[in-house]
Protein backbone atom coordinates (compact mmCIF):
# COMPACT_ATOMS: atom_id res chain seq x y z
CA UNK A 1 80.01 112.76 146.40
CA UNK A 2 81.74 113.13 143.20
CA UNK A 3 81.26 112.92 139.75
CA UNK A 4 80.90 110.03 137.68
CA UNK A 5 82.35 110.76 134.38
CA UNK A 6 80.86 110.26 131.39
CA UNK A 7 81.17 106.78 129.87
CA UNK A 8 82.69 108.48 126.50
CA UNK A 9 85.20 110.47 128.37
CA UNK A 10 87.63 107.32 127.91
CA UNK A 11 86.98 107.62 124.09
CA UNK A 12 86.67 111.71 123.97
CA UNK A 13 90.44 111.76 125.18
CA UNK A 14 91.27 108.94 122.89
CA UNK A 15 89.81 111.15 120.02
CA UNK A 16 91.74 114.16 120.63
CA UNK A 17 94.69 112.15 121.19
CA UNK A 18 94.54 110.27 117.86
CA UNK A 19 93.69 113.63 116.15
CA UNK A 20 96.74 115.44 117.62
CA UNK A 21 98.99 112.50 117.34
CA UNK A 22 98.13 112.09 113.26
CA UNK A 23 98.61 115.54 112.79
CA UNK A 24 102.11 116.26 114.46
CA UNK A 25 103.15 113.20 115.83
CA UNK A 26 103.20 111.76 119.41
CA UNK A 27 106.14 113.06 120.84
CA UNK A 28 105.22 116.23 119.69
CA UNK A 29 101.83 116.65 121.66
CA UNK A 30 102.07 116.87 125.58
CA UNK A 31 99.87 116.02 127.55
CA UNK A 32 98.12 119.21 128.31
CA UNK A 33 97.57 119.67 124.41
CA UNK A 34 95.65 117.01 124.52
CA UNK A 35 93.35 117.79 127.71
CA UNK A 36 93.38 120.90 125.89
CA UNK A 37 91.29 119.27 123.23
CA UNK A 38 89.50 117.43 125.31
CA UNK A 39 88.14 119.69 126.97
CA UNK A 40 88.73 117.63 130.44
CA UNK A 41 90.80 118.51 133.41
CA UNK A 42 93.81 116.72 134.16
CA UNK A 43 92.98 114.61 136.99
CA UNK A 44 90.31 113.05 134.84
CA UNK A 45 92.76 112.41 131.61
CA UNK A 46 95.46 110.49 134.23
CA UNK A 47 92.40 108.72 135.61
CA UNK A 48 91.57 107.48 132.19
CA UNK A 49 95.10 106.78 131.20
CA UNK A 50 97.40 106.25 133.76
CA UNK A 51 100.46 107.81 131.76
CA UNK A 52 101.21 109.46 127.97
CA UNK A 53 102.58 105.76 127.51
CA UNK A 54 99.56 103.96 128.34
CA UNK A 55 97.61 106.99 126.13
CA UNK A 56 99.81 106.00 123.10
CA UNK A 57 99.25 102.40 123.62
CA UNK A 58 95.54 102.96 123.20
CA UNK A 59 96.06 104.66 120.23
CA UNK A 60 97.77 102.17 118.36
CA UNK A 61 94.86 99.93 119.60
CA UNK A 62 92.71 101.71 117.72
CA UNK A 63 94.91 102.08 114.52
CA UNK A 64 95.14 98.05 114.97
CA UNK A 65 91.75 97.86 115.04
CA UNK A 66 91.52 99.83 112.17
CA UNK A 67 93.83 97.55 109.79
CA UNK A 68 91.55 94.47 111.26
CA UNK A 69 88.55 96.11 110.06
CA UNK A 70 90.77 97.27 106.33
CA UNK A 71 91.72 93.09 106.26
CA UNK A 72 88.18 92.05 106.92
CA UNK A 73 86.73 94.35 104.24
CA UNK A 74 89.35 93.04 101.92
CA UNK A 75 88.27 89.56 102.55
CA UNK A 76 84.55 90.07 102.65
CA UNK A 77 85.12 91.77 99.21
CA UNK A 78 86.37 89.19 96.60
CA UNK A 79 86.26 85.43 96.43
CA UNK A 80 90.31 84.73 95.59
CA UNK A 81 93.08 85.18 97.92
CA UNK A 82 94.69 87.28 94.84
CA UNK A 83 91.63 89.32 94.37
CA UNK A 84 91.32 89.80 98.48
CA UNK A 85 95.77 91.05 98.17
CA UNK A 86 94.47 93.74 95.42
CA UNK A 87 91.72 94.60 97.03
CA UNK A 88 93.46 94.85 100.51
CA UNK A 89 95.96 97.44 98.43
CA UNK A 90 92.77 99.17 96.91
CA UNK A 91 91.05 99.73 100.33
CA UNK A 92 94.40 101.13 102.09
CA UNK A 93 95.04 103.30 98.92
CA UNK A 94 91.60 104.89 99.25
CA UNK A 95 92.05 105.05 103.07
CA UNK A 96 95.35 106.43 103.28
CA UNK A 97 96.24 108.93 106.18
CA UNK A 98 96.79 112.61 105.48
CA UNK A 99 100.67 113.72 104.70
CA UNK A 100 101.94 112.31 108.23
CA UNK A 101 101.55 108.90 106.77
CA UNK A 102 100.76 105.61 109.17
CA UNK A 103 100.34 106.61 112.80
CA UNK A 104 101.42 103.26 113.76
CA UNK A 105 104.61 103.61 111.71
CA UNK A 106 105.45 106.90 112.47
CA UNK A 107 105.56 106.01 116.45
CA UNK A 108 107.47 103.02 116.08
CA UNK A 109 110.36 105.56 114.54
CA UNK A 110 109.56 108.38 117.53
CA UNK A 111 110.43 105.23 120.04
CA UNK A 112 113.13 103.22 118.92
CA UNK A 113 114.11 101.84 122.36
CA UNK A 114 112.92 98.24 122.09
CA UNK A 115 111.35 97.94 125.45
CA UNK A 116 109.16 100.87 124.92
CA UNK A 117 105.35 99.46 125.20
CA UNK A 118 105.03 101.42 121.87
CA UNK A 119 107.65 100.25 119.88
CA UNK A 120 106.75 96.61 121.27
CA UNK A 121 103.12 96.99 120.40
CA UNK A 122 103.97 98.58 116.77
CA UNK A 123 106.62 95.68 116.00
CA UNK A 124 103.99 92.93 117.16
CA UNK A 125 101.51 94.17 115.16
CA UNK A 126 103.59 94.47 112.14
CA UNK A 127 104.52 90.54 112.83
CA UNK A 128 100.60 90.13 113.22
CA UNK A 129 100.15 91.77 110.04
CA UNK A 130 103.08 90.16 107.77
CA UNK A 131 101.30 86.65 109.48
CA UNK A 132 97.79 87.73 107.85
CA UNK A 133 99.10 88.12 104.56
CA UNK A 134 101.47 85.31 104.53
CA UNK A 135 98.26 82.89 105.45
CA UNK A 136 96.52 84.77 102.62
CA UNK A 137 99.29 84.26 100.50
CA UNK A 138 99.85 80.77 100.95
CA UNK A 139 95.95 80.48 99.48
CA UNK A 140 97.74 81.46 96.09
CA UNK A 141 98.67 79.93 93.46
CA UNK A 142 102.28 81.43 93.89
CA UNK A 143 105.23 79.25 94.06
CA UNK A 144 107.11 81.70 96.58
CA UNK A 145 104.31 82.84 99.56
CA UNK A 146 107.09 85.08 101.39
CA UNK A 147 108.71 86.60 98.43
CA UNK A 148 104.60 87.76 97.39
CA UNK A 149 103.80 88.90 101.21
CA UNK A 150 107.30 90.95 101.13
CA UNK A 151 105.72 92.36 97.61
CA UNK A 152 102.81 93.20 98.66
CA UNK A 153 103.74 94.74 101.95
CA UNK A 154 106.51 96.99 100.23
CA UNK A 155 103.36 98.07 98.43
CA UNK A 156 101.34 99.15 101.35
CA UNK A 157 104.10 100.57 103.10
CA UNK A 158 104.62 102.70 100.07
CA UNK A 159 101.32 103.98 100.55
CA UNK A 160 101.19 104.92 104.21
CA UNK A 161 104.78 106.68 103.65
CA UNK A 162 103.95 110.41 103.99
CA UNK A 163 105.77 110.78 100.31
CA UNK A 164 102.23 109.11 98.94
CA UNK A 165 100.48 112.11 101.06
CA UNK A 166 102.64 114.67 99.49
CA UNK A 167 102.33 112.92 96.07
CA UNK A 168 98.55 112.63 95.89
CA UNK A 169 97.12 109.86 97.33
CA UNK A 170 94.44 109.16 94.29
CA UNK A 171 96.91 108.73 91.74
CA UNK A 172 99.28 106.74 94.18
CA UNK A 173 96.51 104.17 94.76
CA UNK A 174 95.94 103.74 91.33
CA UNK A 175 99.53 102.77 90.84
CA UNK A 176 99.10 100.84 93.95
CA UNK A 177 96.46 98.51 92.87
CA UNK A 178 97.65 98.54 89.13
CA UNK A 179 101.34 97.26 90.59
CA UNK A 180 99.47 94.72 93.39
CA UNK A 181 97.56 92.92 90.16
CA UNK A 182 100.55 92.64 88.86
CA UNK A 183 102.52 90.97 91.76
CA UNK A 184 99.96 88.49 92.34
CA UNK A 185 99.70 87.43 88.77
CA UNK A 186 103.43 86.99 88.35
């Protein structure tokens, strides 16, 4: 009879995927890097994840997951939909990837070809995301909703660019949140 594997194997693979992936980027990493890291034989990876595709997928589950969590923390945080845009640029500035940047970013530029599952997952989250803030925004007192969620965003984006890495990500978030305030009181 064979072996069941463990019921964190699934999440073991995931780990060394997102690990390697962060740190070099996805097309970078083959497949045997990451059972490599693992520390799982190969039959057991593709049993887990069907293809490197449906690996990558997963991963930008789990950095979708992660700006869900970032939003909800935002909006569990302060009482005004301006305070919960600051805040929402505070907690990514303090939370901001090493000097690789956004993993979901970065793959949507290693897979341009818009029928890719990644780029489609990356681009719908991105829509998902703008969506979020725009309902957030329209809670404002701003006369322009769009015009703050494009502010805002260019804001984020600036911090999950690897130049904010480079730069120093402490002083970057300062400006961050010092520049958000300002956007939302204008």
């Amino acid at each position: 009879m064979a072996r069941r594997p463990s019921p964190q194997t699934r999440e073991r693979i995931l780990d060394a995927a997102t690990e390697l992936f962060d740190r070099y980027g996805v097309h970078a990493v083959g497949m045997q890097r990451i059972i490599d890291e693992a520390a799982c034989g190969k039959n057991l990876l593709y049993r887990e994840f069907a293809s490197k595709d449906e690996l990558v997928v997963a991963y930008l589950h789990r950095g979708s997951s992660h700006w869900n969590s970032t939003l909800a923390r935002a909006l569990a945080a302060a009482t005004t939909p301006e305070d919960q845009l600051v805040e929402l640029v505070r907690i990514v500035g303090d939370s901001v990837p090493g000097t690789r940047g956004c993993g979901l970013r970065n793959t949507l530029a290693e897979y341009p070809d818009r029928d890719h599952p990644a780029h489609r997952f990356v681009v719908e989250h991105l829509q998902t995301v703008r969506n979020q803030l725009r309902e957030l925004a329209a809670r404002t007192s701003t006369a322009d909703p769009d015009q703050l969620v494009d502010r805002i965003l260019l804001i984020i984006n600036g911090l999950y660019s690897p130049d904010c890495g480079i730069a120093g990500t402490s002083t970057a978030a300062t400006a961050a949140v010092d520049l958000a305030r300002e956007v939302v009181s204008s």
